[in-house]
N, C-alpha and C. Protein backbone atom coordinates (compact mmCIF):
# COMPACT_ATOMS: atom_id res chain seq x y z
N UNK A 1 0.83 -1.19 0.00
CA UNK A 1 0.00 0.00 0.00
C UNK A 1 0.87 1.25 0.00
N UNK A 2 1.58 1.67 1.23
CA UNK A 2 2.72 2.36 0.89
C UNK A 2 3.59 2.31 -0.61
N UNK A 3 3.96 1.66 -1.02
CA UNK A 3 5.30 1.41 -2.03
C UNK A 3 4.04 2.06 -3.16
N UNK A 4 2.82 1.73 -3.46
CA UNK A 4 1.88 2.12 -4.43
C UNK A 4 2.16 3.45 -4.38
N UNK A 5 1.85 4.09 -3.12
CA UNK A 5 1.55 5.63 -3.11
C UNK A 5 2.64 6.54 -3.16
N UNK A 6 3.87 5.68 -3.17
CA UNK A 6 5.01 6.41 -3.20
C UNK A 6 4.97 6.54 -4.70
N UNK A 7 5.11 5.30 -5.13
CA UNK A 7 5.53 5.18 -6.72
C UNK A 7 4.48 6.48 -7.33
N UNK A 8 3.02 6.55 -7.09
CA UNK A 8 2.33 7.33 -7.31
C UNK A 8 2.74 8.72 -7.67
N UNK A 9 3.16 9.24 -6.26
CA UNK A 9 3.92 10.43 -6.00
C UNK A 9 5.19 10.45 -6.69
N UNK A 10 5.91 10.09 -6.49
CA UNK A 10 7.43 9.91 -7.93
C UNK A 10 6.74 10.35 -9.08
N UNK A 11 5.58 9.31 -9.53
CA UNK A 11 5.24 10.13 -11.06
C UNK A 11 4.41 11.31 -10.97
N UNK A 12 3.73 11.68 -10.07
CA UNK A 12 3.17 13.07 -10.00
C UNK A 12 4.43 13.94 -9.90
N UNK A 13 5.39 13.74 -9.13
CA UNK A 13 6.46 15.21 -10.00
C UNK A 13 7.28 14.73 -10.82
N UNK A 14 7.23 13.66 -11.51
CA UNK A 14 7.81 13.64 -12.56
C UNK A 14 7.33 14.31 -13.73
N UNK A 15 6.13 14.00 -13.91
CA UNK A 15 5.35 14.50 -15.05
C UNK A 15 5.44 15.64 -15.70
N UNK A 16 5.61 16.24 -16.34
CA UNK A 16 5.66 17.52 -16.87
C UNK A 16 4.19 18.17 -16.75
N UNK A 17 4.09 19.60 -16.44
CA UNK A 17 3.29 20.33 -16.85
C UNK A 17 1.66 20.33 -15.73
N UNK A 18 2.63 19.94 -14.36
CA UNK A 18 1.29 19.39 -13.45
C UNK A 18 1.75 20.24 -12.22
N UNK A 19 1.78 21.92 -12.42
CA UNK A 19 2.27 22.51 -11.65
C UNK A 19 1.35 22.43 -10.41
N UNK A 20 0.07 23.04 -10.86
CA UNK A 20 -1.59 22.98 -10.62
C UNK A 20 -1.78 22.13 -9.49
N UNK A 21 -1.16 20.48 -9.87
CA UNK A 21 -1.38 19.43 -9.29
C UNK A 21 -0.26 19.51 -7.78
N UNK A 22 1.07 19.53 -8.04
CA UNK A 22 1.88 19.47 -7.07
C UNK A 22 1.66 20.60 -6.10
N UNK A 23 0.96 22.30 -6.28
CA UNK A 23 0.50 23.00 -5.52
C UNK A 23 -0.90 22.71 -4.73
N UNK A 24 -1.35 21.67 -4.78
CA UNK A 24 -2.54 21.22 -4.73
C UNK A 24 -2.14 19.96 -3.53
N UNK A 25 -1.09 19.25 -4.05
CA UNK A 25 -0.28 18.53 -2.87
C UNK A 25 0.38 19.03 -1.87
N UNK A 26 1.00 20.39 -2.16
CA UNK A 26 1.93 20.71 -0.95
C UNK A 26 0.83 21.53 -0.11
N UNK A 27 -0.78 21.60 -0.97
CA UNK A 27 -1.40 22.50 0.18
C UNK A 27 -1.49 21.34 0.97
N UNK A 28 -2.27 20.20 0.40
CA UNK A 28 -3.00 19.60 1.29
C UNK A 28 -1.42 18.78 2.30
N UNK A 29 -0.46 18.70 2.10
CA UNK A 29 0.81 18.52 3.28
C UNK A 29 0.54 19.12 3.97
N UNK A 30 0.28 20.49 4.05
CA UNK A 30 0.78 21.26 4.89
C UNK A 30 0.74 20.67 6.09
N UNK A 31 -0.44 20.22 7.13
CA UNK A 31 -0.56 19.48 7.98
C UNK A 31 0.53 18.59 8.42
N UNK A 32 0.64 18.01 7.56
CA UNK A 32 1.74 16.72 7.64
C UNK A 32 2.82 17.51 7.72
N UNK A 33 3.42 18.31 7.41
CA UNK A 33 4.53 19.13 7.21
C UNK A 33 4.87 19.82 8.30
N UNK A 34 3.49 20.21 9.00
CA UNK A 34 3.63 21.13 10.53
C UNK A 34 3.93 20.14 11.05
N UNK A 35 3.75 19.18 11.58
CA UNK A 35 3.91 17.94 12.43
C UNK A 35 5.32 16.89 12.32
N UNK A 36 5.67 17.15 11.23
CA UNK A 36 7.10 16.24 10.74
C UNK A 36 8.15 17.40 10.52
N UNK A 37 7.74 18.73 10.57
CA UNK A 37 8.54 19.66 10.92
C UNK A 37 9.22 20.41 9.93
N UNK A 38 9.18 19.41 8.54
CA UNK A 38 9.97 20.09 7.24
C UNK A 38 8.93 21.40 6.80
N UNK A 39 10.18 21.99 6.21
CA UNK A 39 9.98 23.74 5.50
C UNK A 39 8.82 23.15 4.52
N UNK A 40 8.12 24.36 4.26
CA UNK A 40 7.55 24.06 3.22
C UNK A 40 7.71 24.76 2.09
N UNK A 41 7.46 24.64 0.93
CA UNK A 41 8.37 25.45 -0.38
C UNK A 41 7.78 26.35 -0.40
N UNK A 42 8.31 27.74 -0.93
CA UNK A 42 7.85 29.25 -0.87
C UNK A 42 6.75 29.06 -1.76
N UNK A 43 5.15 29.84 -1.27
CA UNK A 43 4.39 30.23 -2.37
C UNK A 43 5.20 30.75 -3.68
N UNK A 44 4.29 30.57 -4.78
CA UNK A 44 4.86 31.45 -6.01
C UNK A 44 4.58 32.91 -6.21
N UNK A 45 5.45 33.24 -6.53
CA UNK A 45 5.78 35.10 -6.57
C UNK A 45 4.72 35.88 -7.22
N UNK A 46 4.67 35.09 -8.63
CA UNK A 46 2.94 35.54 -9.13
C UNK A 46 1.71 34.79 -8.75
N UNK A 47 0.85 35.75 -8.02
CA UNK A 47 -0.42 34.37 -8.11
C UNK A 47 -1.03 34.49 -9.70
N UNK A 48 -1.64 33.34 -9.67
CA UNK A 48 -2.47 33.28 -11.22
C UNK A 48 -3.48 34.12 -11.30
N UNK A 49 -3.86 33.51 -12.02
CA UNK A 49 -6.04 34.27 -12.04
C UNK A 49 -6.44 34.37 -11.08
N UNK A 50 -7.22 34.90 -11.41
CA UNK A 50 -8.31 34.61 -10.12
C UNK A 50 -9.69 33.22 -10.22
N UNK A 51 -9.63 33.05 -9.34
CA UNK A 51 -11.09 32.14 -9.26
C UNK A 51 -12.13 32.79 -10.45
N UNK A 52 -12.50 32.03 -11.42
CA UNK A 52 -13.59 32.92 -11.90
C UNK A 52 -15.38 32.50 -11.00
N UNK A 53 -15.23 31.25 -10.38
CA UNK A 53 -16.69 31.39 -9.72
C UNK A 53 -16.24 32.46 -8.39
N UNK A 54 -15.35 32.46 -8.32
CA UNK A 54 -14.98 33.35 -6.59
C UNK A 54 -14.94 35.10 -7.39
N UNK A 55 -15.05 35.33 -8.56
CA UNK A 55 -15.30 36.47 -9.24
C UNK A 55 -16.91 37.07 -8.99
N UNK A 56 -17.50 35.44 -10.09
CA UNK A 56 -18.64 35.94 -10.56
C UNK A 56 -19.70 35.75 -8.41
N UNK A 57 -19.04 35.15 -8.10
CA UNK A 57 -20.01 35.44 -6.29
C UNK A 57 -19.24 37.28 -5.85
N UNK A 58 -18.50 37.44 -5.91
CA UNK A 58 -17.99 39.01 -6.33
C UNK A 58 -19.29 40.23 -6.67
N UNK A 59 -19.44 39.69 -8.16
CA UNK A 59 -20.18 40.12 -8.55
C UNK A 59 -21.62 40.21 -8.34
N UNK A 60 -22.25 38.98 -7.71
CA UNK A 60 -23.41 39.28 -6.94
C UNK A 60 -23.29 39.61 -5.66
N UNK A 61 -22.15 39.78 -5.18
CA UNK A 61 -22.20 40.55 -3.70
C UNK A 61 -22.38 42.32 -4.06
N UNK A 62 -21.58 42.45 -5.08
CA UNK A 62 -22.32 43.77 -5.46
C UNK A 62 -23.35 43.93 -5.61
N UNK A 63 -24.00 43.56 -6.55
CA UNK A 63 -25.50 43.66 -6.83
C UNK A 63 -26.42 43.53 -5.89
N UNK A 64 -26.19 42.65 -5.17
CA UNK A 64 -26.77 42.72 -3.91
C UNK A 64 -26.83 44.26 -2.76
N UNK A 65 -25.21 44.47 -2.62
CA UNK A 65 -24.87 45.77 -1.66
C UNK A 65 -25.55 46.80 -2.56
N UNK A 66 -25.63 46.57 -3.81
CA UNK A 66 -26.39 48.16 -4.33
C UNK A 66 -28.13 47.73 -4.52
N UNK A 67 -28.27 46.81 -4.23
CA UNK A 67 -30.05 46.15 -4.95
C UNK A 67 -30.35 46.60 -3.41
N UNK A 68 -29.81 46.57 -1.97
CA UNK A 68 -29.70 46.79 -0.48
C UNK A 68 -29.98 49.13 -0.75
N UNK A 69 -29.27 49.01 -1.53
CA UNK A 69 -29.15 51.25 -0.84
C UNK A 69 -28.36 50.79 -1.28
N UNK A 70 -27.26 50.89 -0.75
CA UNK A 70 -25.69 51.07 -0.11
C UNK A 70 -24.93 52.02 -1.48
N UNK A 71 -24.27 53.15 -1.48
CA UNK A 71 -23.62 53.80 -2.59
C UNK A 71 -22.74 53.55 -2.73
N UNK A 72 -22.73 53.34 -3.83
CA UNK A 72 -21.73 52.55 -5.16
C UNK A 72 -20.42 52.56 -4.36
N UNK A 73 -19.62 53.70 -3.47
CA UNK A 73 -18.43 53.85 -3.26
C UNK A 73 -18.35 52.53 -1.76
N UNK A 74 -19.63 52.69 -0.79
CA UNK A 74 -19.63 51.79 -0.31
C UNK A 74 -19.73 50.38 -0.54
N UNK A 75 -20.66 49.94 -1.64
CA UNK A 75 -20.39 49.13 -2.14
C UNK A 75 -19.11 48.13 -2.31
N UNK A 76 -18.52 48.84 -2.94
CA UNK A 76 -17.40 48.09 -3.58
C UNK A 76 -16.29 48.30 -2.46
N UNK A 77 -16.20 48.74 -1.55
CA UNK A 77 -15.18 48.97 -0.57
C UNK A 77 -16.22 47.59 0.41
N UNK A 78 -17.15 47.27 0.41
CA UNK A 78 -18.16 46.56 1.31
C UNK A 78 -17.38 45.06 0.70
N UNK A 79 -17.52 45.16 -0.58
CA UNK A 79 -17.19 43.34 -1.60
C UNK A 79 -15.91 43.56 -1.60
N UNK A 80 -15.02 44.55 -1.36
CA UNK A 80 -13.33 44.31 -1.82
C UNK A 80 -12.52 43.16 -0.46
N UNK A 81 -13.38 43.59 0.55
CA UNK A 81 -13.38 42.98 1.45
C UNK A 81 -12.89 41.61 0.92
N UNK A 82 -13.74 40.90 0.53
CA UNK A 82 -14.06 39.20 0.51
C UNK A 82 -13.72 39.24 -1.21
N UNK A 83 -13.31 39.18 -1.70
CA UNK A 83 -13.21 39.58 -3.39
C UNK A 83 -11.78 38.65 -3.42
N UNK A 84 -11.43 37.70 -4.61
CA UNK A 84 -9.94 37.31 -4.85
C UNK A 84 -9.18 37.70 -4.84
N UNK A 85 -8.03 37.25 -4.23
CA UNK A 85 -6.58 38.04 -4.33
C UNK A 85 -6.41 39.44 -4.90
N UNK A 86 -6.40 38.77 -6.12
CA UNK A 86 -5.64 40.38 -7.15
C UNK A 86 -6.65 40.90 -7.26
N UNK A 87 -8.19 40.92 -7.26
CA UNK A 87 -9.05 41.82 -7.43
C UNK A 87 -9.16 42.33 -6.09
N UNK A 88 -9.18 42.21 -4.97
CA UNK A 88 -9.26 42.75 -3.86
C UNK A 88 -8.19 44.32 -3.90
N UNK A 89 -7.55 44.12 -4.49
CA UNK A 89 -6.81 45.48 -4.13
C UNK A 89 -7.11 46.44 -4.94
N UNK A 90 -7.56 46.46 -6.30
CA UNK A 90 -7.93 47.21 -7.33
C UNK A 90 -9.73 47.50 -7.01
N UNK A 91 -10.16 47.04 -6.29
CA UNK A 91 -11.68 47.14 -6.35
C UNK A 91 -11.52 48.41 -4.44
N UNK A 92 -10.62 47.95 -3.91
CA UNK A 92 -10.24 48.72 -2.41
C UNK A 92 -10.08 50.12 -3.17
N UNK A 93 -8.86 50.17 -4.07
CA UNK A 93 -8.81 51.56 -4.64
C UNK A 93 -9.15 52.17 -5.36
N UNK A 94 -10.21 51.24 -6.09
CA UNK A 94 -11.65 51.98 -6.50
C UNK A 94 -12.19 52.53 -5.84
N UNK A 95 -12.98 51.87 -4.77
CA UNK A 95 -13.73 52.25 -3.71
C UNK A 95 -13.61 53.98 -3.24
N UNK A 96 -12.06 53.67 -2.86
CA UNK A 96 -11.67 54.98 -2.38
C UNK A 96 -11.34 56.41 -3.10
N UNK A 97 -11.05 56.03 -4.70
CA UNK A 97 -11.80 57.25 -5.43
C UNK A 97 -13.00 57.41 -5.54
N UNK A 98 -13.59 56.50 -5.73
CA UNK A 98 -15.28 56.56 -5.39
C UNK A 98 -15.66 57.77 -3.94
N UNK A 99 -14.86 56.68 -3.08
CA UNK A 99 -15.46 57.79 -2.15
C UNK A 99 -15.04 59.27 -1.67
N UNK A 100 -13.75 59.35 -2.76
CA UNK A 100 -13.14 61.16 -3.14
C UNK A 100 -14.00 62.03 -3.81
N UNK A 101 -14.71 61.33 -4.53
CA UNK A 101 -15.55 61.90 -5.57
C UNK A 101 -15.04 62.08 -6.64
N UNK A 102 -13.65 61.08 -7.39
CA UNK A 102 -13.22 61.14 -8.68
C UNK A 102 -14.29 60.78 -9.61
N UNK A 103 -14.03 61.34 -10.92
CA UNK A 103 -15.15 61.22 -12.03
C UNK A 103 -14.78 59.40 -12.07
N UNK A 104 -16.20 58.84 -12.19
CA UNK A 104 -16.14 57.10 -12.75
C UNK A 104 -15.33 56.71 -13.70
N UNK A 105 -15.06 57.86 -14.64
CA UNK A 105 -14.19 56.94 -15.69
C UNK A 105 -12.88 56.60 -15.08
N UNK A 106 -12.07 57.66 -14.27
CA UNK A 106 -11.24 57.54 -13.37
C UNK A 106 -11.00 56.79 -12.74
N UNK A 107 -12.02 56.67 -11.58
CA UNK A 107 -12.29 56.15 -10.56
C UNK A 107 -11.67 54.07 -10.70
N UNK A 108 -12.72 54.02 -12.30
CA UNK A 108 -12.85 52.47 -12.83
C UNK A 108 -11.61 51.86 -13.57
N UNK A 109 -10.95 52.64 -13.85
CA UNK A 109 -9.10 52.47 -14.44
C UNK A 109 -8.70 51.50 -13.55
N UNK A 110 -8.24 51.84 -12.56
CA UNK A 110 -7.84 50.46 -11.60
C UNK A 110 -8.22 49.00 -12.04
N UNK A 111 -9.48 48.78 -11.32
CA UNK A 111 -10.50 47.52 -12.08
C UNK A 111 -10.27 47.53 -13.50
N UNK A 112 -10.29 47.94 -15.04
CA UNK A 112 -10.44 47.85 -15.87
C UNK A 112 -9.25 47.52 -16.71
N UNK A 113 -7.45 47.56 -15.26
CA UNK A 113 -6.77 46.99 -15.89
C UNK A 113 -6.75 45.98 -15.11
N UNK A 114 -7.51 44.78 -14.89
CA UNK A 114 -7.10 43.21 -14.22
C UNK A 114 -8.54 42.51 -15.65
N UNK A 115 -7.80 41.55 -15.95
CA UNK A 115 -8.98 41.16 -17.34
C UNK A 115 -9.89 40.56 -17.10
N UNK A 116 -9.98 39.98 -15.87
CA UNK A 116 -10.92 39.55 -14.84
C UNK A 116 -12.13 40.28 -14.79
N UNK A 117 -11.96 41.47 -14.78
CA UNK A 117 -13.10 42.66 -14.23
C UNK A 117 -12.95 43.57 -15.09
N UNK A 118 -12.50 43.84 -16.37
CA UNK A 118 -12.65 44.50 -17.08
C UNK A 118 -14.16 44.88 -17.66
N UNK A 119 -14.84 44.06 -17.89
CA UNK A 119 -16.50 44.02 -17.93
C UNK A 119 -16.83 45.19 -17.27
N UNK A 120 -16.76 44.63 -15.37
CA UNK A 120 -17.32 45.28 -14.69
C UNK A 120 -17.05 46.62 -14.72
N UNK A 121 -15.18 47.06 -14.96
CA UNK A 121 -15.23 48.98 -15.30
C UNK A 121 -15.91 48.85 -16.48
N UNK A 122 -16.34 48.24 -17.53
CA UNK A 122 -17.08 48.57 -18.48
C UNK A 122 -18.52 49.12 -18.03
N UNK A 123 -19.43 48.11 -18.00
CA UNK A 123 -20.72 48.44 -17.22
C UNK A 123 -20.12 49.77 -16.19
N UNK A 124 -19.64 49.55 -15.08
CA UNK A 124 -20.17 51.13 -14.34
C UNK A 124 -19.71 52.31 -14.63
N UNK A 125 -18.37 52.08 -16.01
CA UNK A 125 -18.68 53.65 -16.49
C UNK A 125 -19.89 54.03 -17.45
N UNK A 126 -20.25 52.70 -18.24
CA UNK A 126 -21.81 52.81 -18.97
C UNK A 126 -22.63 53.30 -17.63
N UNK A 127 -23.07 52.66 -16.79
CA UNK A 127 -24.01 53.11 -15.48
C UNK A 127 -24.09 54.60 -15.04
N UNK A 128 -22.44 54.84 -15.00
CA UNK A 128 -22.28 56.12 -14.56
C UNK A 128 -22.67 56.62 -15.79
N UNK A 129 -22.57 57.30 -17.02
CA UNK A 129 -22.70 58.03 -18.28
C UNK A 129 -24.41 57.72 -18.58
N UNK A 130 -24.85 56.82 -18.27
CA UNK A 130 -26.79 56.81 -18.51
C UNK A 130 -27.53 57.16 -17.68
N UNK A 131 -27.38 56.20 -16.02
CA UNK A 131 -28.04 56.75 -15.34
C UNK A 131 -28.24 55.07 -15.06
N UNK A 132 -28.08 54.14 -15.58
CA UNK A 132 -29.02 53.06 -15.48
C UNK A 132 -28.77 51.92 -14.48
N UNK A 133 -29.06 51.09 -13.78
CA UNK A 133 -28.62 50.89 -12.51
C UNK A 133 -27.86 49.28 -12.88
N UNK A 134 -27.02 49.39 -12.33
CA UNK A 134 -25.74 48.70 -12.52
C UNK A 134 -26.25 47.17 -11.10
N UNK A 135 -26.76 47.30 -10.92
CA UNK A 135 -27.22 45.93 -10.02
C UNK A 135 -27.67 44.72 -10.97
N UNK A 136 -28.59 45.17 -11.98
CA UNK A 136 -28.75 43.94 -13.07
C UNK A 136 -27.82 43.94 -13.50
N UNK A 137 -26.79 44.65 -14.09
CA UNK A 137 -25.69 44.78 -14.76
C UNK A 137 -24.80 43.43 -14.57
N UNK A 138 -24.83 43.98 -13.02
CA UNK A 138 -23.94 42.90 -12.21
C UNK A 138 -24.34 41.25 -11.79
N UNK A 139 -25.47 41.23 -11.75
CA UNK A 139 -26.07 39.59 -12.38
C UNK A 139 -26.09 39.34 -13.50
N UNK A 140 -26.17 40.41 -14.63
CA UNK A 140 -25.75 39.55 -15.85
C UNK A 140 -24.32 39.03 -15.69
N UNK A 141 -23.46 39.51 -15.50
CA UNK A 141 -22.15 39.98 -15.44
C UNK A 141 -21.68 38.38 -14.71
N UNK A 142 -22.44 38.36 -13.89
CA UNK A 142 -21.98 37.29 -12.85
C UNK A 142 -22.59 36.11 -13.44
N UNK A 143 -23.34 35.70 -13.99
CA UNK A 143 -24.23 34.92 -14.59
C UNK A 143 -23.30 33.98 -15.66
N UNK A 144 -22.98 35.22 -16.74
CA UNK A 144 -22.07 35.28 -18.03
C UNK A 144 -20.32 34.52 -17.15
N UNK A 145 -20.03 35.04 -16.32
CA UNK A 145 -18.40 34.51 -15.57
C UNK A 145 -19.21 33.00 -15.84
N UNK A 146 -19.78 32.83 -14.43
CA UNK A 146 -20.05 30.98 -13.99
C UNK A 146 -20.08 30.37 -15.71
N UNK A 147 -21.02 30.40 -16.20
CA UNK A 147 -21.04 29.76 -17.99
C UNK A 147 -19.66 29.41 -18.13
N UNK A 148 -19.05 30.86 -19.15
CA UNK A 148 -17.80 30.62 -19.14
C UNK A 148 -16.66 29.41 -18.15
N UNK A 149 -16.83 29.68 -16.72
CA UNK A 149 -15.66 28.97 -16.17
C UNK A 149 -16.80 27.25 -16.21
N UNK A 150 -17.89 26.96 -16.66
CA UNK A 150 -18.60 26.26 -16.86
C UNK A 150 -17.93 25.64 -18.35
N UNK A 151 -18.09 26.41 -19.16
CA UNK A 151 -17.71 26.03 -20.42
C UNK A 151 -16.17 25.56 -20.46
N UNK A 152 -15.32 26.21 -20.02
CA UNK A 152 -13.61 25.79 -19.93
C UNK A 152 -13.47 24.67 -18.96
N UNK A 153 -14.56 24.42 -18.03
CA UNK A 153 -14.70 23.27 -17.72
C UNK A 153 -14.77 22.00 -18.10
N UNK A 154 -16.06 21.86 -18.98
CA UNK A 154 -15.99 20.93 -20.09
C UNK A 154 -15.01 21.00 -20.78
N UNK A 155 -14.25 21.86 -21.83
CA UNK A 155 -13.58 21.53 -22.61
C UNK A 155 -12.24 21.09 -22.10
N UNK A 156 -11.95 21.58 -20.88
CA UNK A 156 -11.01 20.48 -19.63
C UNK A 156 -11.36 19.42 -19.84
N UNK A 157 -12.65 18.92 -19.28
CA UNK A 157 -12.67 17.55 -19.17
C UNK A 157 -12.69 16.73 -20.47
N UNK A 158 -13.34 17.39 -21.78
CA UNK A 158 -13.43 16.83 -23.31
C UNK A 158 -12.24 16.67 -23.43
N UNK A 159 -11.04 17.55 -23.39
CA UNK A 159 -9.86 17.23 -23.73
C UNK A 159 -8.94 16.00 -22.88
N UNK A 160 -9.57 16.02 -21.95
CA UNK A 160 -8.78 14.92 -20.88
C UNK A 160 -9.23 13.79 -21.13
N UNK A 161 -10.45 13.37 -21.93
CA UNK A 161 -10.88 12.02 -22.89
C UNK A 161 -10.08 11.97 -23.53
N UNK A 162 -9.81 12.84 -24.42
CA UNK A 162 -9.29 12.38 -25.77
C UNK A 162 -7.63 12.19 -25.07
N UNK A 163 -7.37 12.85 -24.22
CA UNK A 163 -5.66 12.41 -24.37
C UNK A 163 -5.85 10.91 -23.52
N UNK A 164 -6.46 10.96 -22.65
CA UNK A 164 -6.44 9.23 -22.27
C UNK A 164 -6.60 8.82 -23.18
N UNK A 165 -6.86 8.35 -24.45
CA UNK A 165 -7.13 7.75 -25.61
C UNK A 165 -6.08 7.01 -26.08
N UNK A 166 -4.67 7.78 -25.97
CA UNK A 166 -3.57 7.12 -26.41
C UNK A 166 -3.14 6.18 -25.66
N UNK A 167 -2.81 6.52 -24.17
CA UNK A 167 -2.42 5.65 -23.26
C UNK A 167 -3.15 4.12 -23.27
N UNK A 168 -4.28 4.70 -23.13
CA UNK A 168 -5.24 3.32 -23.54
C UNK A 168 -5.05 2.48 -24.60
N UNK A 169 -4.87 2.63 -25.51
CA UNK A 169 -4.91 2.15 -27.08
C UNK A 169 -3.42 1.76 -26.64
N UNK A 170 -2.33 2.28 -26.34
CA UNK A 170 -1.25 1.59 -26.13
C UNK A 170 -1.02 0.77 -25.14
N UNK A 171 -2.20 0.31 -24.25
CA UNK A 171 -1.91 -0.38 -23.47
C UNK A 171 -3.21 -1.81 -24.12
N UNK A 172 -4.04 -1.44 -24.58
CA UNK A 172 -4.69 -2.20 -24.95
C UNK A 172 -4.83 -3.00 -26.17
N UNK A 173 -4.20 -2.44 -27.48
CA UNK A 173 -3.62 -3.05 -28.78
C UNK A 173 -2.88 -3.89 -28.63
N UNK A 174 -1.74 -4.02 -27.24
CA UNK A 174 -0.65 -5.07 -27.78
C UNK A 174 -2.11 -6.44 -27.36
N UNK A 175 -2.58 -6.34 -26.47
CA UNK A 175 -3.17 -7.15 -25.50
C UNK A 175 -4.22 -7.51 -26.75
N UNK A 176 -4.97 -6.72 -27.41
CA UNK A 176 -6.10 -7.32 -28.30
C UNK A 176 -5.28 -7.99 -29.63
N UNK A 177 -4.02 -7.44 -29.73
CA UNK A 177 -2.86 -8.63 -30.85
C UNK A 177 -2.50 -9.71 -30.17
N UNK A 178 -2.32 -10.13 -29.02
CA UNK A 178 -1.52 -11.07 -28.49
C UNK A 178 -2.75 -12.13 -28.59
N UNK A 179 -4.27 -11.72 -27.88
CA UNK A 179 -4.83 -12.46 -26.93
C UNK A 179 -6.05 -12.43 -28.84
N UNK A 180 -6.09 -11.45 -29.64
CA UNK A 180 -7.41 -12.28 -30.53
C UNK A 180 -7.07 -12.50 -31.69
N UNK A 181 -5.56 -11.80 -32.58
CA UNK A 181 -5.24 -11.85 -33.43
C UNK A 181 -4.06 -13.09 -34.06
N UNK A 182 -3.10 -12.62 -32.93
CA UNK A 182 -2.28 -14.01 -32.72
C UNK A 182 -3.18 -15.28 -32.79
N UNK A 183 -3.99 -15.71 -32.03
CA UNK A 183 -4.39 -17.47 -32.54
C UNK A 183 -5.11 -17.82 -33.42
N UNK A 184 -5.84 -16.50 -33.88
CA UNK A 184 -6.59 -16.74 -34.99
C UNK A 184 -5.59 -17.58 -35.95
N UNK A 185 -4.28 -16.18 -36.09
CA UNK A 185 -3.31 -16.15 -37.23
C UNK A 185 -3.01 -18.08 -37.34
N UNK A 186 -2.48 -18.34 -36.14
CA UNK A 186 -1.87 -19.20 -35.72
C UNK A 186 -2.73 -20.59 -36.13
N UNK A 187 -4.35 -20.32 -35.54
CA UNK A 187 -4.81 -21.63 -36.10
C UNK A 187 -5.06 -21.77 -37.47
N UNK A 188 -5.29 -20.55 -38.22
CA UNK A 188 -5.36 -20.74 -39.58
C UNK A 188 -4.46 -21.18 -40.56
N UNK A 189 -2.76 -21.15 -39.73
CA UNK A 189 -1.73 -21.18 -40.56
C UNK A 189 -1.70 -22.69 -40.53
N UNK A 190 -2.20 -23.58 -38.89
CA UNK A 190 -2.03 -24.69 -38.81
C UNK A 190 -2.54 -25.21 -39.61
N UNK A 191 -4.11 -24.70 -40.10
CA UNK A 191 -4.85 -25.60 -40.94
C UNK A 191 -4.16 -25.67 -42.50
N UNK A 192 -4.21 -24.16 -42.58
CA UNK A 192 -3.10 -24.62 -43.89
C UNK A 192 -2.03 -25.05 -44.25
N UNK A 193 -1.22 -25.50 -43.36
CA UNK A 193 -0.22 -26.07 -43.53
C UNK A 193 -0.32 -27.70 -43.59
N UNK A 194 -1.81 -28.60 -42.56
CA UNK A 194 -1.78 -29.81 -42.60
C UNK A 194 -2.03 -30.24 -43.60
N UNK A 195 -3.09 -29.09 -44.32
CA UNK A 195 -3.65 -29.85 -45.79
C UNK A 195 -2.91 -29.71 -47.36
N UNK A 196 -2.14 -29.05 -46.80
CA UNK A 196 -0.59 -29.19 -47.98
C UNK A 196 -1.06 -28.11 -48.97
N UNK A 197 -1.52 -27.11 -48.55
CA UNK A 197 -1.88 -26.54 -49.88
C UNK A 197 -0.23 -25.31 -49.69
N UNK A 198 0.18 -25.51 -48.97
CA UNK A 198 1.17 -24.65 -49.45
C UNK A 198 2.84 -25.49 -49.48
């Protein structure tokens, strides 16, 4: 049982291209790691993306804080709070031109450079320039994320069929030559060989 899970682990960092995966292992160590005492390897310097469902719940926490009263500057200083990593800091210093009273187009620069939330400075400088209330905005908005990280979902998993495909087929061709092709071959050659036709 052991020797399995080792061998296991050997090929999980062997593998190429399973960064995802081995950060996913050293979280769940950690435990084991406090207790057996070894360092654990430095987070990475860049974080990635962001969550896109931990976005689009973002986005209905707004809609919500403004569908509630709450003004726009509070708002978003209310969701920067609880908001992902890298959007948390750009949506904080939104907030706080918001609550200077910088013009929106201004204000939404921050947010509108993370590509994550670019949408969203889209919609509330539209909101701000019409008049029109940016709470539906922000359920469409949030609606449209989930799909998407819905859709790259599937095509994750569609693509992870098709590459098992090879492994399989190479593990299973020699086995369907050995075990249905071979005796066929074999009894047919016998027969032709007893009856002299060759």
């Amino acid at each position: 049982m052991w020797m399995s899970a080792l061998m296991l682990a050997a090929a999980v960092s062997v593998v190429p291209g399973t960064d995802r995966l081995r950060r996913r292992l050293r979280a769940a160590a950690g435990p084991v790691d406090a207790i057996v005492g070894t360092e654990r390897a430095a987070p990475d310097a860049s974080p990635g993306p962001p969550d896109p469902l931990a976005v689009a719940g973002t986005f209905d926490l707004l809609a919500a804080c403004l569908k509630a009263g709450l003004p726009l500057a509070d708002a978003v200083a209310a969701v920067a709070v609880s908001a992902p990593d890298p959007l948390r800091e750009s949506l904080r210093r939104t907030a706080d031109r918001l609550a200077l009273g910088a013009d929106p187009a201004t204000a939404w620069d921050v947010v509108a450079s993370e590509p994550a939330t670019e949408a969203l400075a889209r919609m509330a400088r539209r909101s701000a320039r019409s008049g029109a209330a940016l709470s539906s905005a922000m359920v469409e908005l949030a609606t449209q994320q989930r799909t998407e990280a819905e859709d790259r979902a599937i095509a994750a998993v569609e693509k992870a069929g098709v590459l098992i495909g090879g492994p399989l087929g190479l593990c299973f061709l020699p086995a369907f030559v050995c075990l249905g092709i071979v005796p066929v071959v074999i009894g047919l050659a016998g027969r032709v060989l007893e009856g002299g036709l060759l």
